[in-house]
PDB file of N, CA and C in Angstrom:
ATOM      1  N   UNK A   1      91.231 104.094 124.394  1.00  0.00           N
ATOM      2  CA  UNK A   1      92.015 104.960 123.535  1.00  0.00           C
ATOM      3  C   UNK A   1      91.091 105.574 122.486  1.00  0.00           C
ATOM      4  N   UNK A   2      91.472 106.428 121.572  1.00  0.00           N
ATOM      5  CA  UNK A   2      90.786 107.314 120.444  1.00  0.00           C
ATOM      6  C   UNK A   2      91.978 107.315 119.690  1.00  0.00           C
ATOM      7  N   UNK A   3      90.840 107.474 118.409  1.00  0.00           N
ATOM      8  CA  UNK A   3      91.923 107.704 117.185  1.00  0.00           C
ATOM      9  C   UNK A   3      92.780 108.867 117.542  1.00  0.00           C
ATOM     10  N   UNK A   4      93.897 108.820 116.873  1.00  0.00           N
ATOM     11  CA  UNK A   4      94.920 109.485 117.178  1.00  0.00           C
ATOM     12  C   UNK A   4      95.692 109.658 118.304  1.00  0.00           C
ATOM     13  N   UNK A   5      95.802 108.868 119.334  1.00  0.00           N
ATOM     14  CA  UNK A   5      96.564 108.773 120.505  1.00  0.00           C
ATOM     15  C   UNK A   5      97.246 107.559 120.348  1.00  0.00           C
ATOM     16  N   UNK A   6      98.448 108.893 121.098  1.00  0.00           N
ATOM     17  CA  UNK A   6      99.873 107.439 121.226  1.00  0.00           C
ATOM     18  C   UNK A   6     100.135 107.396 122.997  1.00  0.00           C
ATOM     19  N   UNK A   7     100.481 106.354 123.660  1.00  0.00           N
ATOM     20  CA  UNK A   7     100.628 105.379 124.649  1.00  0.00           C
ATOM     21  C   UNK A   7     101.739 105.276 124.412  1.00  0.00           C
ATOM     22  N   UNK A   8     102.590 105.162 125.921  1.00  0.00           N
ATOM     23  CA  UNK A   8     103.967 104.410 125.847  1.00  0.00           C
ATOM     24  C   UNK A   8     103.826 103.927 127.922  1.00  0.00           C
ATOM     25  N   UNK A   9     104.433 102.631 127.235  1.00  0.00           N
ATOM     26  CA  UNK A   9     103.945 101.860 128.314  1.00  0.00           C
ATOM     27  C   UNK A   9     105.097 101.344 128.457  1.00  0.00           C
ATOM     28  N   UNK A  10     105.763 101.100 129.959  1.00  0.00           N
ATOM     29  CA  UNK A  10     107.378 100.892 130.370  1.00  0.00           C
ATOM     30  C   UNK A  10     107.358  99.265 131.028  1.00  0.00           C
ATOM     31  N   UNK A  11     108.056  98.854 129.952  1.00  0.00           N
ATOM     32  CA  UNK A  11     108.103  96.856 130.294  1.00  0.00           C
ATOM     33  C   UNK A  11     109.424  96.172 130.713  1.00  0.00           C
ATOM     34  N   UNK A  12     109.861  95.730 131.883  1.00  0.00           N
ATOM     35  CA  UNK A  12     111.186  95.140 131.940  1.00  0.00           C
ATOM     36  C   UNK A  12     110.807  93.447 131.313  1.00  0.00           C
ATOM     37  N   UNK A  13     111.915  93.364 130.252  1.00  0.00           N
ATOM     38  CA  UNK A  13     111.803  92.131 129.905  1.00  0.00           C
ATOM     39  C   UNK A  13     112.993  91.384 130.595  1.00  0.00           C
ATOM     40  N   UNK A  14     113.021  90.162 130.842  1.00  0.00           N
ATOM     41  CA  UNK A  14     114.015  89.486 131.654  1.00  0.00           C
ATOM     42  C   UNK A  14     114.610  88.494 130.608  1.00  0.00           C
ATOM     43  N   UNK A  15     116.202  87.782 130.953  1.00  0.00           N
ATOM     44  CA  UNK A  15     116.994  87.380 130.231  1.00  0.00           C
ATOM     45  C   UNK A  15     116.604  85.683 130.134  1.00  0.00           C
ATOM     46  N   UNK A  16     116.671  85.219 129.014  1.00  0.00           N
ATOM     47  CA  UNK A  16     116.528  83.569 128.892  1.00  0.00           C
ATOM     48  C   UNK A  16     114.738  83.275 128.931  1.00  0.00           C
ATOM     49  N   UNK A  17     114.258  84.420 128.688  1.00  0.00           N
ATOM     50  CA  UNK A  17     112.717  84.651 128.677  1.00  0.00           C
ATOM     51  C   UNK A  17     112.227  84.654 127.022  1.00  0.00           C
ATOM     52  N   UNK A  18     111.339  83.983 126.441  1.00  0.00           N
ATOM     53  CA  UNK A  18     110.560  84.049 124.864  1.00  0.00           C
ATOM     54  C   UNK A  18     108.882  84.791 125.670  1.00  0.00           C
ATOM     55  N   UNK A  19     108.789  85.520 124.343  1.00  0.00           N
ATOM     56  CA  UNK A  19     108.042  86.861 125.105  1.00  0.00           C
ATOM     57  C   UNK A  19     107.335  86.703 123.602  1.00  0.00           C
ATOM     58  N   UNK A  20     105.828  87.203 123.509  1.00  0.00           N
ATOM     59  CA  UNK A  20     104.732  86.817 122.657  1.00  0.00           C
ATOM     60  C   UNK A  20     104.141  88.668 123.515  1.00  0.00           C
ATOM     61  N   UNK A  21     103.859  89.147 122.447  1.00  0.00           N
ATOM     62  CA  UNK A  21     103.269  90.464 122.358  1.00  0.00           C
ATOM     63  C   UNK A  21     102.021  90.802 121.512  1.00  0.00           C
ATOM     64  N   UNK A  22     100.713  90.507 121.725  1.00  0.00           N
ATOM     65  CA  UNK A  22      99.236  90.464 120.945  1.00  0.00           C
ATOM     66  C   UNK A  22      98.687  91.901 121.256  1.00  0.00           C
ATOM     67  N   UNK A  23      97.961  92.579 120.402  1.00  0.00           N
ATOM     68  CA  UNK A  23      97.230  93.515 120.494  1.00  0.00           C
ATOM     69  C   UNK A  23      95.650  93.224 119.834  1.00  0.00           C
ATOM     70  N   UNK A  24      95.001  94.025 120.376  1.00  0.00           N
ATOM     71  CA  UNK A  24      93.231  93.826 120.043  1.00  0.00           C
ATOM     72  C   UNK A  24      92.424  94.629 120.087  1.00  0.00           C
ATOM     73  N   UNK A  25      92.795  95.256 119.205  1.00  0.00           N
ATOM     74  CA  UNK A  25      91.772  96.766 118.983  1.00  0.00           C
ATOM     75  C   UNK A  25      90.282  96.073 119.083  1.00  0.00           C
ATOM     76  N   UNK A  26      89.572  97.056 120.191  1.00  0.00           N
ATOM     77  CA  UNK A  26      87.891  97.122 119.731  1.00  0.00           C
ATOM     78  C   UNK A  26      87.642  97.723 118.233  1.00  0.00           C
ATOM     79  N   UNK A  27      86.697  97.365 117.669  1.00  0.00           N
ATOM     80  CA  UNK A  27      86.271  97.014 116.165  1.00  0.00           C
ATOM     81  C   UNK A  27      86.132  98.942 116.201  1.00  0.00           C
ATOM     82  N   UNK A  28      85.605  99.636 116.826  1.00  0.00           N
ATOM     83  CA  UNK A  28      85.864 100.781 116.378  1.00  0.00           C
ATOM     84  C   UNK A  28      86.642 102.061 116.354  1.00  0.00           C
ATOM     85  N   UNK A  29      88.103 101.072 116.673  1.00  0.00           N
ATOM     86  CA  UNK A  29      89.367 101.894 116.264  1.00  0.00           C
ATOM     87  C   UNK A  29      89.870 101.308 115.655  1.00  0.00           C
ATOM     88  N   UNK A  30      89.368 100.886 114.861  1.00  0.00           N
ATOM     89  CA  UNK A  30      89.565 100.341 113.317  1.00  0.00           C
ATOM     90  C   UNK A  30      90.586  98.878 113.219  1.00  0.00           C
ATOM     91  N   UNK A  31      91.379  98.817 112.439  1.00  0.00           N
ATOM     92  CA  UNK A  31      91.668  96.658 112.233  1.00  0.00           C
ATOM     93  C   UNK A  31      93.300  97.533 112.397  1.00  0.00           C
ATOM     94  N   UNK A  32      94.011  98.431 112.082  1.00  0.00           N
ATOM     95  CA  UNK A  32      95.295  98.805 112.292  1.00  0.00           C
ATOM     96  C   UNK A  32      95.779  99.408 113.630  1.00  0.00           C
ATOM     97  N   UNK A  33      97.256  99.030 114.579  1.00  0.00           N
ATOM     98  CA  UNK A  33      97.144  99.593 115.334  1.00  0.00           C
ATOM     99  C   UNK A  33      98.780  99.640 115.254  1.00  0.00           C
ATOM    100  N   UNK A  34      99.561 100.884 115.438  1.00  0.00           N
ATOM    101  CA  UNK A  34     100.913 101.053 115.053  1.00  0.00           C
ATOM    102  C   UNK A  34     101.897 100.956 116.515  1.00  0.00           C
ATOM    103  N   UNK A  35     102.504  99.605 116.625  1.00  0.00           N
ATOM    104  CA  UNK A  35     103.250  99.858 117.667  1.00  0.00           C
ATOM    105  C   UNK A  35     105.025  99.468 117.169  1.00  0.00           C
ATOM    106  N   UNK A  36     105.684  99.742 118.599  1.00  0.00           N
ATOM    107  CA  UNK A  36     107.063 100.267 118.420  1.00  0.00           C
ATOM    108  C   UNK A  36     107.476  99.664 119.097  1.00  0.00           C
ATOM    109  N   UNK A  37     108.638  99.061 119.602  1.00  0.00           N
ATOM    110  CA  UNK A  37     109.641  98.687 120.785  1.00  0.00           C
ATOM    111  C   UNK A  37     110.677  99.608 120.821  1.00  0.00           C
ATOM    112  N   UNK A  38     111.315  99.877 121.689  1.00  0.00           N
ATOM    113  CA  UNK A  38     112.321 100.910 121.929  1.00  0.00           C
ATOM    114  C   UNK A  38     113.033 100.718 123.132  1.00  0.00           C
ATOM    115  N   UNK A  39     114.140 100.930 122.944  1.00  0.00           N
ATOM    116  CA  UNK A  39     115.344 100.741 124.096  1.00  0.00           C
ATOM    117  C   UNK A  39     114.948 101.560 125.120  1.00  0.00           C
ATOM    118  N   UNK A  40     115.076 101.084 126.197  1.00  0.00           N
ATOM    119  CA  UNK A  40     114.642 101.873 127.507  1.00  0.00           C
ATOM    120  C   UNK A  40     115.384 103.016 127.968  1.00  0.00           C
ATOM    121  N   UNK A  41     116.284 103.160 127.917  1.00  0.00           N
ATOM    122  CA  UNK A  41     117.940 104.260 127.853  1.00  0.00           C
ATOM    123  C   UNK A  41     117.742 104.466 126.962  1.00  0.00           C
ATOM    124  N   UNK A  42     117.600 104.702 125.903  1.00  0.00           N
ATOM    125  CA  UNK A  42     118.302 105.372 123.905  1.00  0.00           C
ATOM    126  C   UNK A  42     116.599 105.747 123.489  1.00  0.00           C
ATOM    127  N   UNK A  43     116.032 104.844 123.333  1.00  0.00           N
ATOM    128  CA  UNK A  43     114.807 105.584 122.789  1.00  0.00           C
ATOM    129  C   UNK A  43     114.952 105.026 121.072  1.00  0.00           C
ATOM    130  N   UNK A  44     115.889 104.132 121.056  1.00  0.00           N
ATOM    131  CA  UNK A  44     116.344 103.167 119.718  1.00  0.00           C
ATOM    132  C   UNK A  44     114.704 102.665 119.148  1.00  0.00           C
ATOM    133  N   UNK A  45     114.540 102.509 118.360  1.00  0.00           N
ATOM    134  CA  UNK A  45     113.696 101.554 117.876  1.00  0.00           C
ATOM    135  C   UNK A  45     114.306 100.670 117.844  1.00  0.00           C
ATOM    136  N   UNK A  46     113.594  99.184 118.137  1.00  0.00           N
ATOM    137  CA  UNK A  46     114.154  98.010 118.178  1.00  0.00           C
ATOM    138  C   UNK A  46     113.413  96.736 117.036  1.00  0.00           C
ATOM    139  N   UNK A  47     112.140  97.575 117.306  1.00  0.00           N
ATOM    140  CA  UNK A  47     111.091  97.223 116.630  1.00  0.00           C
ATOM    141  C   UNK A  47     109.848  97.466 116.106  1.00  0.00           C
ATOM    142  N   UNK A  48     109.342  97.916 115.091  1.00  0.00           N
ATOM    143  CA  UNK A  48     107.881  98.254 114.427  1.00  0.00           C
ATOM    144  C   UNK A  48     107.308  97.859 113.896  1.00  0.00           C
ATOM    145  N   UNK A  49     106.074  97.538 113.705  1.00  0.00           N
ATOM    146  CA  UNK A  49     104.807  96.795 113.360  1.00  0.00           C
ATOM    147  C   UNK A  49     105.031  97.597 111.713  1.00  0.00           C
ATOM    148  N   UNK A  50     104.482  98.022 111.549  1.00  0.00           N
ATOM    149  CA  UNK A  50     104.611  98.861 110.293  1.00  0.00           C
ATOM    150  C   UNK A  50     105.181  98.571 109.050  1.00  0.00           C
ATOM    151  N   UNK A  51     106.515  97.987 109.599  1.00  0.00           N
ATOM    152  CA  UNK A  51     107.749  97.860 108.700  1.00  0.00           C
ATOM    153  C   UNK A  51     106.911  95.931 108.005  1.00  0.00           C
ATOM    154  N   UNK A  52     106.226  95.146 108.956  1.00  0.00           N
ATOM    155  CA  UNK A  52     105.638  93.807 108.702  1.00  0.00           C
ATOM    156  C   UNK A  52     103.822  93.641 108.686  1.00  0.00           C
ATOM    157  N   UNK A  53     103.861  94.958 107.582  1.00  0.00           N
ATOM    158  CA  UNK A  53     102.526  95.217 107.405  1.00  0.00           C
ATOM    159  C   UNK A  53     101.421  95.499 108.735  1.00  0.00           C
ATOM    160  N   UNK A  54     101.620  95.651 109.392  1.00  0.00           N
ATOM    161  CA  UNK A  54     101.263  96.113 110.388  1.00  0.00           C
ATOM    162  C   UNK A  54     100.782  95.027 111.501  1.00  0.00           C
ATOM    163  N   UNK A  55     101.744  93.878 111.662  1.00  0.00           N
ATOM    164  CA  UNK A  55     101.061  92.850 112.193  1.00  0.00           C
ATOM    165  C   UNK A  55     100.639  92.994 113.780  1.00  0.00           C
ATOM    166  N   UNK A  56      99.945  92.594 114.198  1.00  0.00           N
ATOM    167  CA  UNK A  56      99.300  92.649 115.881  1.00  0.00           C
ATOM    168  C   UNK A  56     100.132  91.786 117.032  1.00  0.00           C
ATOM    169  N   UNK A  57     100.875  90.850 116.666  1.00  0.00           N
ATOM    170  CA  UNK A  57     101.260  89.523 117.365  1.00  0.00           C
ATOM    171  C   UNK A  57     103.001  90.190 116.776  1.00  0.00           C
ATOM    172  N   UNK A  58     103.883  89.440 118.027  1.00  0.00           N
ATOM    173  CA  UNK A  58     105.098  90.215 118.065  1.00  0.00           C
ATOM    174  C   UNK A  58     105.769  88.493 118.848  1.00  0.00           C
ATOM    175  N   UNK A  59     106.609  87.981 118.569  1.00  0.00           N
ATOM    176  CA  UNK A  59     107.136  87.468 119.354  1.00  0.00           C
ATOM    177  C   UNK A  59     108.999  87.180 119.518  1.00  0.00           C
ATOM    178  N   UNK A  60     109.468  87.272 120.229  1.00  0.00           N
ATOM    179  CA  UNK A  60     111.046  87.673 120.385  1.00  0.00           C
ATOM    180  C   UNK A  60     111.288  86.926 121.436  1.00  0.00           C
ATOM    181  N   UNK A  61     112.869  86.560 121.595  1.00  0.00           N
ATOM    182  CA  UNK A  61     113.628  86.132 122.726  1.00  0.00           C
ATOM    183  C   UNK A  61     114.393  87.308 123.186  1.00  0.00           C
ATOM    184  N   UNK A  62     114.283  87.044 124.913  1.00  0.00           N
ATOM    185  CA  UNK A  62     115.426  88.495 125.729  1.00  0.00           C
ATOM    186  C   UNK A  62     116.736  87.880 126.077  1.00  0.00           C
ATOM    187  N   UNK A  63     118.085  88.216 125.273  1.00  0.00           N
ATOM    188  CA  UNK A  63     119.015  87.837 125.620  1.00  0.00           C
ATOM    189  C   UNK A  63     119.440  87.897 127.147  1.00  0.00           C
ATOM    190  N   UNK A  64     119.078  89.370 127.395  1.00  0.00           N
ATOM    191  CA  UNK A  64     119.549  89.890 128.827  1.00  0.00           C
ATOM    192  C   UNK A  64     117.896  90.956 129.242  1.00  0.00           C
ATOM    193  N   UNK A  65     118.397  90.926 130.860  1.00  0.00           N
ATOM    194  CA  UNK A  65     117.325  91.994 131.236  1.00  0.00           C
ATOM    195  C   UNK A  65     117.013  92.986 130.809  1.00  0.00           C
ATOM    196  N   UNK A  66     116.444  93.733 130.395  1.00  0.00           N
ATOM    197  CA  UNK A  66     116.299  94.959 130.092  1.00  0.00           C
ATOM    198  C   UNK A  66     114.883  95.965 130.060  1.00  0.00           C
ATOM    199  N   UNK A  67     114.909  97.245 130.507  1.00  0.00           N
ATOM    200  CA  UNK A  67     113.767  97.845 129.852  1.00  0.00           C
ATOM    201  C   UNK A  67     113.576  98.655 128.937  1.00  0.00           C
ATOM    202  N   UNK A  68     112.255  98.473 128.708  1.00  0.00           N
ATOM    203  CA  UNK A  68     111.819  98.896 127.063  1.00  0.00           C
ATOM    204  C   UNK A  68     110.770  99.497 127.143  1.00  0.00           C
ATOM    205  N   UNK A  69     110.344 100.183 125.978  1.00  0.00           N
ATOM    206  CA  UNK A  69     109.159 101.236 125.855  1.00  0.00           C
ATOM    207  C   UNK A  69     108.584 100.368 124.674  1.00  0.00           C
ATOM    208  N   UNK A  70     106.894 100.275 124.962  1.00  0.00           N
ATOM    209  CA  UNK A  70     106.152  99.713 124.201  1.00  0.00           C
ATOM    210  C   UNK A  70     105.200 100.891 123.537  1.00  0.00           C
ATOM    211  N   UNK A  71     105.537 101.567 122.593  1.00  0.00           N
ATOM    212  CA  UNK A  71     104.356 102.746 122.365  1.00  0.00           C
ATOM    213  C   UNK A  71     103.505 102.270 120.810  1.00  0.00           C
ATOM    214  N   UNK A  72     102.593 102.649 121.627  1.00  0.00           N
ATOM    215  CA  UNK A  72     101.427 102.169 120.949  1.00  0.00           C
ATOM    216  C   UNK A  72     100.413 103.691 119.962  1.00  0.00           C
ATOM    217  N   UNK A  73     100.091 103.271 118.697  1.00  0.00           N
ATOM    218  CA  UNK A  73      99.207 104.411 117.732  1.00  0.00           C
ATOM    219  C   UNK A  73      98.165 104.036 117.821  1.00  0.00           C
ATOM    220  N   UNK A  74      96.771 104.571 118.052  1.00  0.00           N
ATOM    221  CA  UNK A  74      95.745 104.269 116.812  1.00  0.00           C
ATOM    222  C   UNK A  74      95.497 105.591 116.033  1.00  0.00           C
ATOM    223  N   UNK A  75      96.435 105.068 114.783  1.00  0.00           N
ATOM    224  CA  UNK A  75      96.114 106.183 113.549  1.00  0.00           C
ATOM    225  C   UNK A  75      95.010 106.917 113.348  1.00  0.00           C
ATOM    226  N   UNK A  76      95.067 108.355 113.025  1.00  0.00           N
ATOM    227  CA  UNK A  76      94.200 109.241 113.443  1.00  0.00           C
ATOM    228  C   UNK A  76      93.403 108.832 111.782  1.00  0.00           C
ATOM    229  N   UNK A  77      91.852 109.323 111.835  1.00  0.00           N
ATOM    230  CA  UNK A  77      91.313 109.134 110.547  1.00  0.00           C
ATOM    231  C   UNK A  77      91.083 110.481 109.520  1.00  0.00           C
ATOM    232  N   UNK A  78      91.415 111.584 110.338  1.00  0.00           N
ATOM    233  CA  UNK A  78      91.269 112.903 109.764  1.00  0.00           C
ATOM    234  C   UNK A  78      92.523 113.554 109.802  1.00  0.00           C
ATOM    235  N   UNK A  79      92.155 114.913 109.799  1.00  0.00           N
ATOM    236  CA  UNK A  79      93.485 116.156 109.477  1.00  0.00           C
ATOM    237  C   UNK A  79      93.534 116.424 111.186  1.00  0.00           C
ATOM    238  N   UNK A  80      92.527 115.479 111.556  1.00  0.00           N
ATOM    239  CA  UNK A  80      92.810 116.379 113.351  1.00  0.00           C
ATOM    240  C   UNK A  80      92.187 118.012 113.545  1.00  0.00           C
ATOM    241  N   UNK A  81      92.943 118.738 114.668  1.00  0.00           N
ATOM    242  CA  UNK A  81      92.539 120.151 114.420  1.00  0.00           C
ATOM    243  C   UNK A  81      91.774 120.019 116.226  1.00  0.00           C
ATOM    244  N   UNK A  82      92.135 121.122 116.974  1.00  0.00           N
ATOM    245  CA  UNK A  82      91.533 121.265 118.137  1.00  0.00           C
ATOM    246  C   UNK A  82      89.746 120.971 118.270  1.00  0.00           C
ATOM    247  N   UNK A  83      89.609 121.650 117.177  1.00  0.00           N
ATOM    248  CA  UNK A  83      87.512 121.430 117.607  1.00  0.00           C
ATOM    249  C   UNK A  83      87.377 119.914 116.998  1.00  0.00           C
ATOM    250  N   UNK A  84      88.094 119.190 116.613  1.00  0.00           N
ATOM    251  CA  UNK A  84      87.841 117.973 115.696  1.00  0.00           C
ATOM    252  C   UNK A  84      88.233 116.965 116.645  1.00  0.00           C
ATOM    253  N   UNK A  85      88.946 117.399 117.443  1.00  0.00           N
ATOM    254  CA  UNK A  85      89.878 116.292 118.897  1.00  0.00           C
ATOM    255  C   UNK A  85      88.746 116.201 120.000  1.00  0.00           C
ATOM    256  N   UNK A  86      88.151 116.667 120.457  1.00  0.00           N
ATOM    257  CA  UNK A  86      86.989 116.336 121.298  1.00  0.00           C
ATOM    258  C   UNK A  86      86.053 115.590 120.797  1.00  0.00           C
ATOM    259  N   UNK A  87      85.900 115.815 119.565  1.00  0.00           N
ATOM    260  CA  UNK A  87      84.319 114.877 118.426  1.00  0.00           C
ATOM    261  C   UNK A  87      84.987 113.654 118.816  1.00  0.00           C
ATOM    262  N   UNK A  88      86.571 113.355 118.316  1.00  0.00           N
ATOM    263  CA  UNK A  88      86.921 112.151 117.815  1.00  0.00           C
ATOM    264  C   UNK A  88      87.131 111.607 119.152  1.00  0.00           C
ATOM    265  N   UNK A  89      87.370 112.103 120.466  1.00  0.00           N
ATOM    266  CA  UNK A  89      87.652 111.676 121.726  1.00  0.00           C
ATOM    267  C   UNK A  89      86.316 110.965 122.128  1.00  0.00           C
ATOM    268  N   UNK A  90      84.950 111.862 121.835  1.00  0.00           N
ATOM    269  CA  UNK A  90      83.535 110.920 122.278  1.00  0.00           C
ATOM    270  C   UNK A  90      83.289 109.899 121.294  1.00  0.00           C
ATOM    271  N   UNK A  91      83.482 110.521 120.067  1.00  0.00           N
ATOM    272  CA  UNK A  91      82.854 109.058 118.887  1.00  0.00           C
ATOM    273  C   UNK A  91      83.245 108.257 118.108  1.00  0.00           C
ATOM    274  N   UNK A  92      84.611 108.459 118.485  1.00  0.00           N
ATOM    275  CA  UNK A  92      85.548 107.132 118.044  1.00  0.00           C
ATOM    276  C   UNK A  92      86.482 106.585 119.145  1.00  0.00           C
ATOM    277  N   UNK A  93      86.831 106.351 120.366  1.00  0.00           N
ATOM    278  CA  UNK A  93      87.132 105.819 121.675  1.00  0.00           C
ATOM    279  C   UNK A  93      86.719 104.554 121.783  1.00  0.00           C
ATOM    280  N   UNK A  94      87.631 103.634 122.455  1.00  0.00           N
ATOM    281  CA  UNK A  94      87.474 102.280 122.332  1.00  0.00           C
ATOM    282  C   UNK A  94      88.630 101.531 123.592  1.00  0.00           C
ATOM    283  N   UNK A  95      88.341 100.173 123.593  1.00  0.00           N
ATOM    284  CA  UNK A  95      89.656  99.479 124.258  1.00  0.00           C
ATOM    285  C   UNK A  95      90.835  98.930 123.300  1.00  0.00           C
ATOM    286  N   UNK A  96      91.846  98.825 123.927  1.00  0.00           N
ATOM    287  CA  UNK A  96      92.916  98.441 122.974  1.00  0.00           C
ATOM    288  C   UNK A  96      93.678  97.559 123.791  1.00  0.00           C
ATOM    289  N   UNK A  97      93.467  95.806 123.663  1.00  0.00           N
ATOM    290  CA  UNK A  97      93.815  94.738 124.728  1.00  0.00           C
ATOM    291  C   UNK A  97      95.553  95.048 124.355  1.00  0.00           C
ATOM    292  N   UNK A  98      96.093  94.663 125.940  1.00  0.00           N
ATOM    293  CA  UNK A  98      97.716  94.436 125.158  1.00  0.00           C
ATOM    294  C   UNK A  98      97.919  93.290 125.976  1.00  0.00           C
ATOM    295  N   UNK A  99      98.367  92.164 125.660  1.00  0.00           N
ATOM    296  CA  UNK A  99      98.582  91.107 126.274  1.00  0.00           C
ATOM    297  C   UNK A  99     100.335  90.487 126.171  1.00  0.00           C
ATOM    298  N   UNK A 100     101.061  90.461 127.128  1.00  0.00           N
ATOM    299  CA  UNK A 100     102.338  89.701 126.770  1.00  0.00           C
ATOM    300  C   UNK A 100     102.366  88.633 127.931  1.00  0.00           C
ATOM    301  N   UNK A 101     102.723  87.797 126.996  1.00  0.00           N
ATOM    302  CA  UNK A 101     103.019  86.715 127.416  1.00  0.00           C
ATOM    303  C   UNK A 101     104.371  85.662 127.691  1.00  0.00           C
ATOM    304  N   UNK A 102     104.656  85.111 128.379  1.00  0.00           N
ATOM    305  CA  UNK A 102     106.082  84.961 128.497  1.00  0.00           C
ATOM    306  C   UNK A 102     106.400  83.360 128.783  1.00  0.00           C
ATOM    307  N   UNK A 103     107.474  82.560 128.462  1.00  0.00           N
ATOM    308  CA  UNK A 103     107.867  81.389 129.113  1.00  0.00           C
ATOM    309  C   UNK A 103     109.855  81.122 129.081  1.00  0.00           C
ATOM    310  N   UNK A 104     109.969  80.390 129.264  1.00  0.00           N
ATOM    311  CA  UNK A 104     111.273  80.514 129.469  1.00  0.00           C
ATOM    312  C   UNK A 104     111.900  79.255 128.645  1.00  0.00           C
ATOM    313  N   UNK A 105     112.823  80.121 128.087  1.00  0.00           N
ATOM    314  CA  UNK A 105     113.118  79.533 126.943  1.00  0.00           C
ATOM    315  C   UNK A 105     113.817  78.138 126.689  1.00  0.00           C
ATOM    316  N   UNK A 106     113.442  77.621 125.728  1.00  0.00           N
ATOM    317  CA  UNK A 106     113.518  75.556 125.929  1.00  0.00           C
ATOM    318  C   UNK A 106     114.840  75.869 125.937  1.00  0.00           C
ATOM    319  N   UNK A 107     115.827  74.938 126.361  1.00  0.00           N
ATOM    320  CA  UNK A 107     116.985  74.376 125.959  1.00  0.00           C
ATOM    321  C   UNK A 107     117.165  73.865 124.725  1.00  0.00           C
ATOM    322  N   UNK A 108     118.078  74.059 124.259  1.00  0.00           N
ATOM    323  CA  UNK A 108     118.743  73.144 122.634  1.00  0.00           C
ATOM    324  C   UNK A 108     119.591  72.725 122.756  1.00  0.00           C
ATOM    325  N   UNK A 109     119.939  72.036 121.620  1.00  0.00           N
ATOM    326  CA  UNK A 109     121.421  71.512 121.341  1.00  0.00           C
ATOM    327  C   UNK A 109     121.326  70.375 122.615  1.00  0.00           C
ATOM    328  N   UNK A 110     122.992  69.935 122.923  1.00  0.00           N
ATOM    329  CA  UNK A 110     123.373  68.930 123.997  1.00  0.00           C
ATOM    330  C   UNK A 110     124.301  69.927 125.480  1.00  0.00           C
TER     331      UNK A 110
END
């Protein structure tokens, strides 16, 4: 990825499932990376990094099946501008790990 590109990446989460969501920017797209959850039908936000200081690690229970949109920022560092989007495409570009992880959720109670 490069600064200033947004990603949206299409995830079915399944029901009675605890789901762990990590991100890992390479060091030179900087320590912030802005992501979203969103209803797969509606386009709802469900959830944003942003709003919890921008944390990397996400973890939730799926009541029921469903899919969702995972879109992902790395905040641009300038004003942007067409001749400025190619610079920033060669010399600021990087990997951006997304890892989810999943298990199924303990039983409680009796």
């Amino acid at each position: 990825m490069y600064k200033g590109q947004k990603s949206k990446v299409n995830v079915i989460f399944h029901d009675k499932q605890d789901y762990r969501i990590s991100l890992c920017p390479q060091e030179i797209l900087g320590p912030e990376v802005e992501f979203k959850i969103k209803d797969g039908k509606t386009e709802e936000v469900l959830y944003d990094n942003m709003e919890e200081d921008g944390t990397l690690i996400f973890e939730f229970s799926c009541q029921q099946t469903q899919r969702m949109i995972l879109e992902i920022k790395i905040p641009d560092e300038g004003d942007g501008g067409s001749n400025k989007l190619s610079k920033l495409k060669s010399s600021t570009s990087g990997c951006l790990g997304v890892l989810i992880e999943y298990m199924a959720t303990p039983k409680t109670g009796f």
